[in-house]
PDB file of N, CA and C in Angstrom:
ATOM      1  N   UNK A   1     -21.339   7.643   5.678  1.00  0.00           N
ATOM      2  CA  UNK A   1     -20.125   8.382   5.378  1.00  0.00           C
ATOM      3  C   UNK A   1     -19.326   7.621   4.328  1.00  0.00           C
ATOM      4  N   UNK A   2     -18.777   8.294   3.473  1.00  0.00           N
ATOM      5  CA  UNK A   2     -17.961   7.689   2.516  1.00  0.00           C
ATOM      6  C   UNK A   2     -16.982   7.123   2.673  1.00  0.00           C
ATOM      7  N   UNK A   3     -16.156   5.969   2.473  1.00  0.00           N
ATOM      8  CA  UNK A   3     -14.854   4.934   3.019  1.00  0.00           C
ATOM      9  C   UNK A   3     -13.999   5.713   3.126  1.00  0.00           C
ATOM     10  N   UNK A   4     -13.960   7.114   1.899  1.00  0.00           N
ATOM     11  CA  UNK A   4     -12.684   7.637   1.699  1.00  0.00           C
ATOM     12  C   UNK A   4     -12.671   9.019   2.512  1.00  0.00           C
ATOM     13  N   UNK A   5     -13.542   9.310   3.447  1.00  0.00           N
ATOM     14  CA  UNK A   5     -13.404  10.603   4.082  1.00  0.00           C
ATOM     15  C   UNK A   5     -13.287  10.085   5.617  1.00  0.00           C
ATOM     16  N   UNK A   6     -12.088  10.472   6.282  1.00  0.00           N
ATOM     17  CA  UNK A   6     -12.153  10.616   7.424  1.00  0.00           C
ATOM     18  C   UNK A   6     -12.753  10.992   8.713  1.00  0.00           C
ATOM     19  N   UNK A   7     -13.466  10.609   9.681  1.00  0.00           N
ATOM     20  CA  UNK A   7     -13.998  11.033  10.149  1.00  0.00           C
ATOM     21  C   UNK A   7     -13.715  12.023  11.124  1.00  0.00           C
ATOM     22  N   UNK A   8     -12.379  11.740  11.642  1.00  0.00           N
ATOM     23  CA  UNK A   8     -11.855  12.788  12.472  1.00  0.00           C
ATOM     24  C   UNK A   8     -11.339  14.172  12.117  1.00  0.00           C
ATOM     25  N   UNK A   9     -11.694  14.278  10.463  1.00  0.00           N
ATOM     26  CA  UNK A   9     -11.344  15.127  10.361  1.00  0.00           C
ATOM     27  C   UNK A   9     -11.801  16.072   9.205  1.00  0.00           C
ATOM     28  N   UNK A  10     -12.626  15.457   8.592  1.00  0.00           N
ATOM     29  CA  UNK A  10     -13.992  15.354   7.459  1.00  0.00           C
ATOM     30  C   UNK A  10     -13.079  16.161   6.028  1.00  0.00           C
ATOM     31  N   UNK A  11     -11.696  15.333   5.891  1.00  0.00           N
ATOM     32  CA  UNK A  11     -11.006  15.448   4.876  1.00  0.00           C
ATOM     33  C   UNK A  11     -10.608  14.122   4.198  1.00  0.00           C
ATOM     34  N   UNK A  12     -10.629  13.980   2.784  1.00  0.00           N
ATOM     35  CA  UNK A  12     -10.413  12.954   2.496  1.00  0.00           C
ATOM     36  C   UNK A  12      -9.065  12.327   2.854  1.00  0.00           C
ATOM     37  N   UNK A  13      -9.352  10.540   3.214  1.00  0.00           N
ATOM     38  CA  UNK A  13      -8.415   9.899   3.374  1.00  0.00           C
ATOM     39  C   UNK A  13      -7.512   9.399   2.352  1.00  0.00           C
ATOM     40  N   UNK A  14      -6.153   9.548   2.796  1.00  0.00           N
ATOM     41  CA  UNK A  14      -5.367   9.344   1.914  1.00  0.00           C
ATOM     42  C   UNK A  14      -5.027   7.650   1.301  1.00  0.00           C
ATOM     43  N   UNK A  15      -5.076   7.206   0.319  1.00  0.00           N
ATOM     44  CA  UNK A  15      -5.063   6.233  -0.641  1.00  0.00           C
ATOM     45  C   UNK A  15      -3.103   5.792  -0.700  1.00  0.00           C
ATOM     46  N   UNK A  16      -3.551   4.305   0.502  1.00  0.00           N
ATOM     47  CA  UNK A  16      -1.949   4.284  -0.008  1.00  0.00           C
ATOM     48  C   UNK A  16      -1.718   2.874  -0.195  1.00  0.00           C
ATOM     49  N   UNK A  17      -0.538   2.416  -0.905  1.00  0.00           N
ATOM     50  CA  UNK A  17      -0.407   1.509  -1.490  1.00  0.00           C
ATOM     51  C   UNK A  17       0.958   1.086  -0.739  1.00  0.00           C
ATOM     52  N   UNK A  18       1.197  -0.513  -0.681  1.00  0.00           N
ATOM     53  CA  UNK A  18       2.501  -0.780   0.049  1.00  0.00           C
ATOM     54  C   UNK A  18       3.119  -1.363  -0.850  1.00  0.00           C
ATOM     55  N   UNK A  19       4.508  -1.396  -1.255  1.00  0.00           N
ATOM     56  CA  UNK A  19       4.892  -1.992  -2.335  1.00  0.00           C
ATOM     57  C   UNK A  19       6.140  -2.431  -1.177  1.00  0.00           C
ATOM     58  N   UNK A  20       6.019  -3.862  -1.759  1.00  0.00           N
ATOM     59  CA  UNK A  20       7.436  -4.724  -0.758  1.00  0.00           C
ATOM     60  C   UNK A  20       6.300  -5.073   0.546  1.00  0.00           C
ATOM     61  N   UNK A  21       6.541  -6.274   0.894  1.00  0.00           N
ATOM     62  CA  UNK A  21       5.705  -6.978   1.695  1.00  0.00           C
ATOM     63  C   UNK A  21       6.722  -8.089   3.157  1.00  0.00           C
ATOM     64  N   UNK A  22       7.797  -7.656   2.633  1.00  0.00           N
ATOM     65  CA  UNK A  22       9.023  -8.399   3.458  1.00  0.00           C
ATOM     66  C   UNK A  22       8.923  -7.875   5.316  1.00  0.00           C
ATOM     67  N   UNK A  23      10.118  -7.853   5.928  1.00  0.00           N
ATOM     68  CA  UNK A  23       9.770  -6.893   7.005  1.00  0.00           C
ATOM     69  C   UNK A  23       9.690  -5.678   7.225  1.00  0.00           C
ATOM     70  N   UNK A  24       9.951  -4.870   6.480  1.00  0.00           N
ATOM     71  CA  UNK A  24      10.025  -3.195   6.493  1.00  0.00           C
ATOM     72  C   UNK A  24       8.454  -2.929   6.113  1.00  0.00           C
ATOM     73  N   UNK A  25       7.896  -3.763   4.730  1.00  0.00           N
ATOM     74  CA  UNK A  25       6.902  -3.862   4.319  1.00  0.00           C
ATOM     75  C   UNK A  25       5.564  -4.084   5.286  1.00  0.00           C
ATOM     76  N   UNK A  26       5.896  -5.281   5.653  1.00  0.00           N
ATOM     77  CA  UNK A  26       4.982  -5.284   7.202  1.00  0.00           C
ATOM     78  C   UNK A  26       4.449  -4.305   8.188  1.00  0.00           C
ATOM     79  N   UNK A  27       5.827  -3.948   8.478  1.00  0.00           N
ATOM     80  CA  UNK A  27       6.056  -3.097   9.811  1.00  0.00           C
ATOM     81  C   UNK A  27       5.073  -1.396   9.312  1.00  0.00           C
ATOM     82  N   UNK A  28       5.254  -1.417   7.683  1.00  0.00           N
ATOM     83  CA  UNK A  28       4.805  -0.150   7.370  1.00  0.00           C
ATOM     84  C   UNK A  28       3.273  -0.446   7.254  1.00  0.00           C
ATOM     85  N   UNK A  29       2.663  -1.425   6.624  1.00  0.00           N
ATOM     86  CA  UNK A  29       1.395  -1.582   6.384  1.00  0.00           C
ATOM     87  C   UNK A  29       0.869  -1.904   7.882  1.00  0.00           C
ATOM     88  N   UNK A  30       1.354  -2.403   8.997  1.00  0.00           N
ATOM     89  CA  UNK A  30       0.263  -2.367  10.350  1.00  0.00           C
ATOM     90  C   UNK A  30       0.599  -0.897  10.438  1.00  0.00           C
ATOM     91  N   UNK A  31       1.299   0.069  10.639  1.00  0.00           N
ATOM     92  CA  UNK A  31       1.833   1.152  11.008  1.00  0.00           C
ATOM     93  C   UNK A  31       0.284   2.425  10.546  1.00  0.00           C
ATOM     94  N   UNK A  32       0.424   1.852   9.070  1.00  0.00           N
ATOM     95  CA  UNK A  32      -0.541   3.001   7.879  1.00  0.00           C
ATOM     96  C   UNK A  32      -2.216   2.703   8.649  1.00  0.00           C
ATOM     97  N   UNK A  33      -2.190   1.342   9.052  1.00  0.00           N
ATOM     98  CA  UNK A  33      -3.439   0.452   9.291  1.00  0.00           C
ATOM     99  C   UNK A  33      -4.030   1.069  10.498  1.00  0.00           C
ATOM    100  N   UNK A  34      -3.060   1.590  11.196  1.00  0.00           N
ATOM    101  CA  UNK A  34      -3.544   2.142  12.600  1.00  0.00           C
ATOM    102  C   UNK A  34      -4.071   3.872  12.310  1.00  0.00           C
ATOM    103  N   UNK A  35      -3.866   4.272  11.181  1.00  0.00           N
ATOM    104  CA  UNK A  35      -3.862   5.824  11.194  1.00  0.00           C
ATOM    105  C   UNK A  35      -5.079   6.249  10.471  1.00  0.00           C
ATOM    106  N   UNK A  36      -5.856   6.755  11.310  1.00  0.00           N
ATOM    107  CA  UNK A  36      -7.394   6.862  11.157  1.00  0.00           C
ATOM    108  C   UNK A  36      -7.718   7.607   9.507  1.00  0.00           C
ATOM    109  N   UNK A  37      -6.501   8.330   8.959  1.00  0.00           N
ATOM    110  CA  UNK A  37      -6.599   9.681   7.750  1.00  0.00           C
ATOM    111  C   UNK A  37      -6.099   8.543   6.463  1.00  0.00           C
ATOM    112  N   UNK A  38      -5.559   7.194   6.678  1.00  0.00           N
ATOM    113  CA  UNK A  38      -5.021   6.808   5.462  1.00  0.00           C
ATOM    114  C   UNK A  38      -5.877   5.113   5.349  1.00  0.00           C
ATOM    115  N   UNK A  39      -6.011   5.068   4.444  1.00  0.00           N
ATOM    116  CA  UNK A  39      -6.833   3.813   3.781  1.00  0.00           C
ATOM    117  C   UNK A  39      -6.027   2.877   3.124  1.00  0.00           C
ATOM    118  N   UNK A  40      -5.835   1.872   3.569  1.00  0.00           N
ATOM    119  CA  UNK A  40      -4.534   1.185   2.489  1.00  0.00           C
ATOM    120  C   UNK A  40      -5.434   0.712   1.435  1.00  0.00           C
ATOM    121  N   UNK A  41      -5.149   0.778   0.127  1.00  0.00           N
ATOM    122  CA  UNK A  41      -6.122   0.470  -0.885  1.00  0.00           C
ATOM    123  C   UNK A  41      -5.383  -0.737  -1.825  1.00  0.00           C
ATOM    124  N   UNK A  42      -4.320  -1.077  -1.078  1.00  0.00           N
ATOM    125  CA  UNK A  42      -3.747  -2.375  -1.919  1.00  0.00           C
ATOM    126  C   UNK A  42      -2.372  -2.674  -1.663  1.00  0.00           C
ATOM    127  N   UNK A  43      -1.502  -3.643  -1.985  1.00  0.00           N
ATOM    128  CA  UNK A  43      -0.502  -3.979  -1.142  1.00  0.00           C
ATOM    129  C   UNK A  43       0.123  -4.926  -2.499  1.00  0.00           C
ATOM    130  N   UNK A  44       1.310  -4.807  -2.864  1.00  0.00           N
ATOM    131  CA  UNK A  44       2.055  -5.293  -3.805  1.00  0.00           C
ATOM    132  C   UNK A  44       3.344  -6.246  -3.360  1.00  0.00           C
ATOM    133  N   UNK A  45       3.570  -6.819  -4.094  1.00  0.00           N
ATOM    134  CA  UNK A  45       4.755  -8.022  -4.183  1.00  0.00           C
ATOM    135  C   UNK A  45       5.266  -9.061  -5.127  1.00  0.00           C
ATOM    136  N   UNK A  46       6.178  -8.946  -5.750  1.00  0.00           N
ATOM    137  CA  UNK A  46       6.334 -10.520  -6.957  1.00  0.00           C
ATOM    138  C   UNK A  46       6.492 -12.001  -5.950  1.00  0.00           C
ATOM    139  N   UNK A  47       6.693 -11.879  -4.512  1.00  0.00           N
ATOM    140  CA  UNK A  47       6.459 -13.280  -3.803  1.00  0.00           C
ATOM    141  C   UNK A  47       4.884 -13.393  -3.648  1.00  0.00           C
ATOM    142  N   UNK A  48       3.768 -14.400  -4.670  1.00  0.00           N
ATOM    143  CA  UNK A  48       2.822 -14.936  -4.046  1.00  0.00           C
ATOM    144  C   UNK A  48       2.548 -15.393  -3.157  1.00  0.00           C
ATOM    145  N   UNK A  49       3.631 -16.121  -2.140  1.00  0.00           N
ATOM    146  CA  UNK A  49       3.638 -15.903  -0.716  1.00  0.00           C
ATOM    147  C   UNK A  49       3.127 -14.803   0.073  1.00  0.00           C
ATOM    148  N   UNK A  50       3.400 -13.701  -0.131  1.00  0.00           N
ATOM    149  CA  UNK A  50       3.229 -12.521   0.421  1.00  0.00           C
ATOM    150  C   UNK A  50       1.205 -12.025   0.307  1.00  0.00           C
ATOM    151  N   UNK A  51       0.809 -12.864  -0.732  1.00  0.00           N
ATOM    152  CA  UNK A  51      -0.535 -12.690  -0.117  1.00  0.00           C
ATOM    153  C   UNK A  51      -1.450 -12.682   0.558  1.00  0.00           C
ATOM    154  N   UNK A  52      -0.905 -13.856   1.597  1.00  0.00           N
ATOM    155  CA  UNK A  52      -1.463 -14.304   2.880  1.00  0.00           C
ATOM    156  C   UNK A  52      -1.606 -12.544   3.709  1.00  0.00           C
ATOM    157  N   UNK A  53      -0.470 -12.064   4.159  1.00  0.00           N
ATOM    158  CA  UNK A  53      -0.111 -11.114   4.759  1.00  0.00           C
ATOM    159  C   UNK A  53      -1.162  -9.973   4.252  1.00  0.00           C
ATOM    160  N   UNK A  54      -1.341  -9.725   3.123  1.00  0.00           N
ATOM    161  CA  UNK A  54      -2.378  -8.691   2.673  1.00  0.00           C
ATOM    162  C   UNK A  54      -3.789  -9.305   3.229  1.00  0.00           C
ATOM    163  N   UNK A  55      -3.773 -10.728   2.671  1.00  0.00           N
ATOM    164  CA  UNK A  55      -5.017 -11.418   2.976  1.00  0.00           C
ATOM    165  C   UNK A  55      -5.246 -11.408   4.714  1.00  0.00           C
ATOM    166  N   UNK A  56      -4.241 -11.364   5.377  1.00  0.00           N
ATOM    167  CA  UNK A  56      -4.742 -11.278   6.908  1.00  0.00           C
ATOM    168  C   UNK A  56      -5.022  -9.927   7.332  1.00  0.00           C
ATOM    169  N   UNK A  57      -4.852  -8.762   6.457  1.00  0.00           N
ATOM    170  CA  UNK A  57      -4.811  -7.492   6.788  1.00  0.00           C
ATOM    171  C   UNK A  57      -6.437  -6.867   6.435  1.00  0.00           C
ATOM    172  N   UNK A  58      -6.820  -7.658   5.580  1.00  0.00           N
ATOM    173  CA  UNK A  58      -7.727  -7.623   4.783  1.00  0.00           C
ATOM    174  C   UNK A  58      -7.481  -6.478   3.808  1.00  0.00           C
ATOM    175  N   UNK A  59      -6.379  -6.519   2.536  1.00  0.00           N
ATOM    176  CA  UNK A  59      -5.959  -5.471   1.844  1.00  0.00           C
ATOM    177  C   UNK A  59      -6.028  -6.380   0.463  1.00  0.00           C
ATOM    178  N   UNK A  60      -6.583  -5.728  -0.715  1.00  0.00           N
ATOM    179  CA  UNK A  60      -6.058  -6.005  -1.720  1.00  0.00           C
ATOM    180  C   UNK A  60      -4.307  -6.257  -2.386  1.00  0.00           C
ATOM    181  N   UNK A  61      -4.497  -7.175  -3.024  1.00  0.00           N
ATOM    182  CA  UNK A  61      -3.213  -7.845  -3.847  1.00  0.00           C
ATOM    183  C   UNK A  61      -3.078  -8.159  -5.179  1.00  0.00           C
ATOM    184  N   UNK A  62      -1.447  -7.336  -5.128  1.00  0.00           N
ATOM    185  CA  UNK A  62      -1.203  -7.615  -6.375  1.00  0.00           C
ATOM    186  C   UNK A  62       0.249  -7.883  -7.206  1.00  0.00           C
ATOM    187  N   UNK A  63       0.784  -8.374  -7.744  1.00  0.00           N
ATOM    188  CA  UNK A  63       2.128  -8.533  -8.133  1.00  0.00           C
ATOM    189  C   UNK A  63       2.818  -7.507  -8.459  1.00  0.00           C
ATOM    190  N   UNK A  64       1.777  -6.604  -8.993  1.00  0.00           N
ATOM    191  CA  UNK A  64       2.179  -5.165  -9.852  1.00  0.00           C
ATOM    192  C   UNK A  64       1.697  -4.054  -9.235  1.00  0.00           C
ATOM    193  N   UNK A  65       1.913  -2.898  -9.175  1.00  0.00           N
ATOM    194  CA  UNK A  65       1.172  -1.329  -8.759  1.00  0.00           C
ATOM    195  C   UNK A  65      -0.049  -1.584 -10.077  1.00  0.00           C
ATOM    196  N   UNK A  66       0.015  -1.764 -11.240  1.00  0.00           N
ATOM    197  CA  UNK A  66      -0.441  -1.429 -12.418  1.00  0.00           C
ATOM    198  C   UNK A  66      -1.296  -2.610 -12.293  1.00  0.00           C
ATOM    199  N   UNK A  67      -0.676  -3.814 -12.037  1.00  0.00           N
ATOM    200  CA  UNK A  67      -1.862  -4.595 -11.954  1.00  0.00           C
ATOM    201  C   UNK A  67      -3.198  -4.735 -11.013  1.00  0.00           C
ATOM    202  N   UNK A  68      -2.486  -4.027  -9.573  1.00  0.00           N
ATOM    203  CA  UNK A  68      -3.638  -3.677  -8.766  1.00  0.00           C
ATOM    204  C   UNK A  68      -4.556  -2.719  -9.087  1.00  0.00           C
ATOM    205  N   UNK A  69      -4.609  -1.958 -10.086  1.00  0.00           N
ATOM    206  CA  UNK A  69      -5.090  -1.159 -10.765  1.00  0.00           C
ATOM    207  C   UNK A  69      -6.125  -0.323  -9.594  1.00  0.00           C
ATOM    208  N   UNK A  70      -5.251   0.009  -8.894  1.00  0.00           N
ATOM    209  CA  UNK A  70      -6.611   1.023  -8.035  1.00  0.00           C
ATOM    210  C   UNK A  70      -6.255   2.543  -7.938  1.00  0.00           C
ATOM    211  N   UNK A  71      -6.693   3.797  -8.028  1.00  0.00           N
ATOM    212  CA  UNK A  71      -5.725   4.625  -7.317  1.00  0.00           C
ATOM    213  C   UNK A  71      -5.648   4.923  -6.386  1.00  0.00           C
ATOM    214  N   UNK A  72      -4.198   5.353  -5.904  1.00  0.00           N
ATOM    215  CA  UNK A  72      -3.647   5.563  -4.654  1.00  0.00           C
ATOM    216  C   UNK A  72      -3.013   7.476  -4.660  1.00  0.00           C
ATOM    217  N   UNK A  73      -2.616   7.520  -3.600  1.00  0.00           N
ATOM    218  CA  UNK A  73      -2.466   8.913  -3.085  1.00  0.00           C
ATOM    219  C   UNK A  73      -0.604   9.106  -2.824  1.00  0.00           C
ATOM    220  N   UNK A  74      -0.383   7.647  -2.280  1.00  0.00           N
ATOM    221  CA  UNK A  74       0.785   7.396  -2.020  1.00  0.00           C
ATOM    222  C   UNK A  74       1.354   5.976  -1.994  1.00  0.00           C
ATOM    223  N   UNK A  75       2.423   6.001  -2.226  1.00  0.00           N
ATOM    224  CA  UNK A  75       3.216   4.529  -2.174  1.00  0.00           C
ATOM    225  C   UNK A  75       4.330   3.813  -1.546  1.00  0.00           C
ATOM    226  N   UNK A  76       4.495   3.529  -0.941  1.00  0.00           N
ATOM    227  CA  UNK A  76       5.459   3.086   0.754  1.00  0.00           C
ATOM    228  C   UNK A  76       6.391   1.924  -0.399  1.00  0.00           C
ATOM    229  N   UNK A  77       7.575   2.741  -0.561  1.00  0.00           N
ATOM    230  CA  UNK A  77       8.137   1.718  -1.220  1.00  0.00           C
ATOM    231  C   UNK A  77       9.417   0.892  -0.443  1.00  0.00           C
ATOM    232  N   UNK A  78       8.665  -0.484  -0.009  1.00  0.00           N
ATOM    233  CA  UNK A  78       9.388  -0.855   1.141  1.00  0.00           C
ATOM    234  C   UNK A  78       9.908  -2.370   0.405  1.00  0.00           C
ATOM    235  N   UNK A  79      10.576  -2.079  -0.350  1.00  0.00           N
ATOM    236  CA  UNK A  79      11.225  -3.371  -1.482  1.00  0.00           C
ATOM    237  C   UNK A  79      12.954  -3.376  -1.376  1.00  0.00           C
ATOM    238  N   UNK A  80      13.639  -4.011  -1.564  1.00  0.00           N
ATOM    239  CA  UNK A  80      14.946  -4.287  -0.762  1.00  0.00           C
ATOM    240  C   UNK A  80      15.886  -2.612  -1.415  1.00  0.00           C
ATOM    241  N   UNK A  81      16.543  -1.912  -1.132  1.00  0.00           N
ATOM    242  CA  UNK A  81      16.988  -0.540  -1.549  1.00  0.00           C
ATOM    243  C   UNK A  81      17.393  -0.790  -3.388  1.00  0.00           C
ATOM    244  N   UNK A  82      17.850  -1.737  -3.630  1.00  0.00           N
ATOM    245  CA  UNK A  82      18.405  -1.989  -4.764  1.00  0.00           C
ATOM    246  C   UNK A  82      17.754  -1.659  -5.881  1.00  0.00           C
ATOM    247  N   UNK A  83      16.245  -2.402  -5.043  1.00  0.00           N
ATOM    248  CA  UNK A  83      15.153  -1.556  -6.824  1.00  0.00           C
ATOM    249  C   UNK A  83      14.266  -0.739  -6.400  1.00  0.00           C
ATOM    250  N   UNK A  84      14.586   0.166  -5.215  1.00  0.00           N
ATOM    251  CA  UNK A  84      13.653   1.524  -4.926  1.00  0.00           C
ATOM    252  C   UNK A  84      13.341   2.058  -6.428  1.00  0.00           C
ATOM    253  N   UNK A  85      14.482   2.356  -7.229  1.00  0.00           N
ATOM    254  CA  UNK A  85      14.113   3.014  -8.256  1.00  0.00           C
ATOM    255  C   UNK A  85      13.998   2.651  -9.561  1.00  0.00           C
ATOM    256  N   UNK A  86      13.786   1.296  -9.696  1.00  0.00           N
ATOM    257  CA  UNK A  86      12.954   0.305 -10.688  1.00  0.00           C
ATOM    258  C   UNK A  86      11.504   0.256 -10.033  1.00  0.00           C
ATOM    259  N   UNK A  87      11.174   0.371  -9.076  1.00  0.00           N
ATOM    260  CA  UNK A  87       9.891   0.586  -8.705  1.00  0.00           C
ATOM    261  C   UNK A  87       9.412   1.766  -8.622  1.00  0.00           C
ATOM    262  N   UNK A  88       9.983   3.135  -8.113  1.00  0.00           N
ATOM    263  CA  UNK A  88       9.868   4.413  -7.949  1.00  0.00           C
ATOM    264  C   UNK A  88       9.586   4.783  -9.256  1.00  0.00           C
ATOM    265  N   UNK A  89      10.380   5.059 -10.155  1.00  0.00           N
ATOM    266  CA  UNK A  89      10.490   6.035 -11.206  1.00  0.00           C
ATOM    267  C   UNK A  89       9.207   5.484 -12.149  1.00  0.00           C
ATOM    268  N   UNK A  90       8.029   4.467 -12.473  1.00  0.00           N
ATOM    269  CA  UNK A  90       7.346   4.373 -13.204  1.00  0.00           C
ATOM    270  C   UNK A  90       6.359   4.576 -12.396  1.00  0.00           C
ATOM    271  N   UNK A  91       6.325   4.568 -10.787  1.00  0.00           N
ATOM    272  CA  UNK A  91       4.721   5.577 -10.383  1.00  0.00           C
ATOM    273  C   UNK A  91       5.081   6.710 -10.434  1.00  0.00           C
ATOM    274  N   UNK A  92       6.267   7.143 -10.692  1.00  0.00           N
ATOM    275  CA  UNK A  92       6.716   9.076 -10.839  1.00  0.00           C
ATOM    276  C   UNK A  92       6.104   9.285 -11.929  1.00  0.00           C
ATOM    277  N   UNK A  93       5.941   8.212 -13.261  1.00  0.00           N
ATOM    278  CA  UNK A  93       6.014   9.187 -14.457  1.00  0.00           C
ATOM    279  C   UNK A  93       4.301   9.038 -14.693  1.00  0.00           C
TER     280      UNK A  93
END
């Protein structure tokens, strides 16, 4: 079976990306991790610290959305409210 099709439901799984790795960040990537329809396909942060956390999840890492260069379906933007939309508005466009 293919990584990206679900089995429970033989629709493709959704491609999601976590951006912000702090505690909201966390809490969302075990959350996505448990849900049989979504695939986390990479996990973002400017703290290199924060790789461990992907690295224990077993998720790709990256400083950038653009630099993780994978595609995704969706993006959990869990980065402090201030730059929701320094981060938002360039996966919008």
């Amino acid at each position: 079976m293919n990584s990206h099709v679900s089995a429970a439901h033989d629709r493709p799984r959704r491609r999601v990306i976590v951006i912000g790795l702090g505690k909201m960040g966390r809490l969302h990537l075990r959350a996505f991790l448990a849900i049989p329809s979504v695939e986390i396909v990479g996990a973002v942060d400017i703290e290199p610290s924060a790789q461990r956390v992907a690295m224990a999840a077993g998720v790709p890492f990256a400083a950038t959305a653009a630099e993780l260069g994978t595609p995704f379906d969706i993006a959990i933007v869990a980065t402090p409210p201030e730059s929701h939309r320094d981060v938002a508005v360039p996966l919008l466009e």
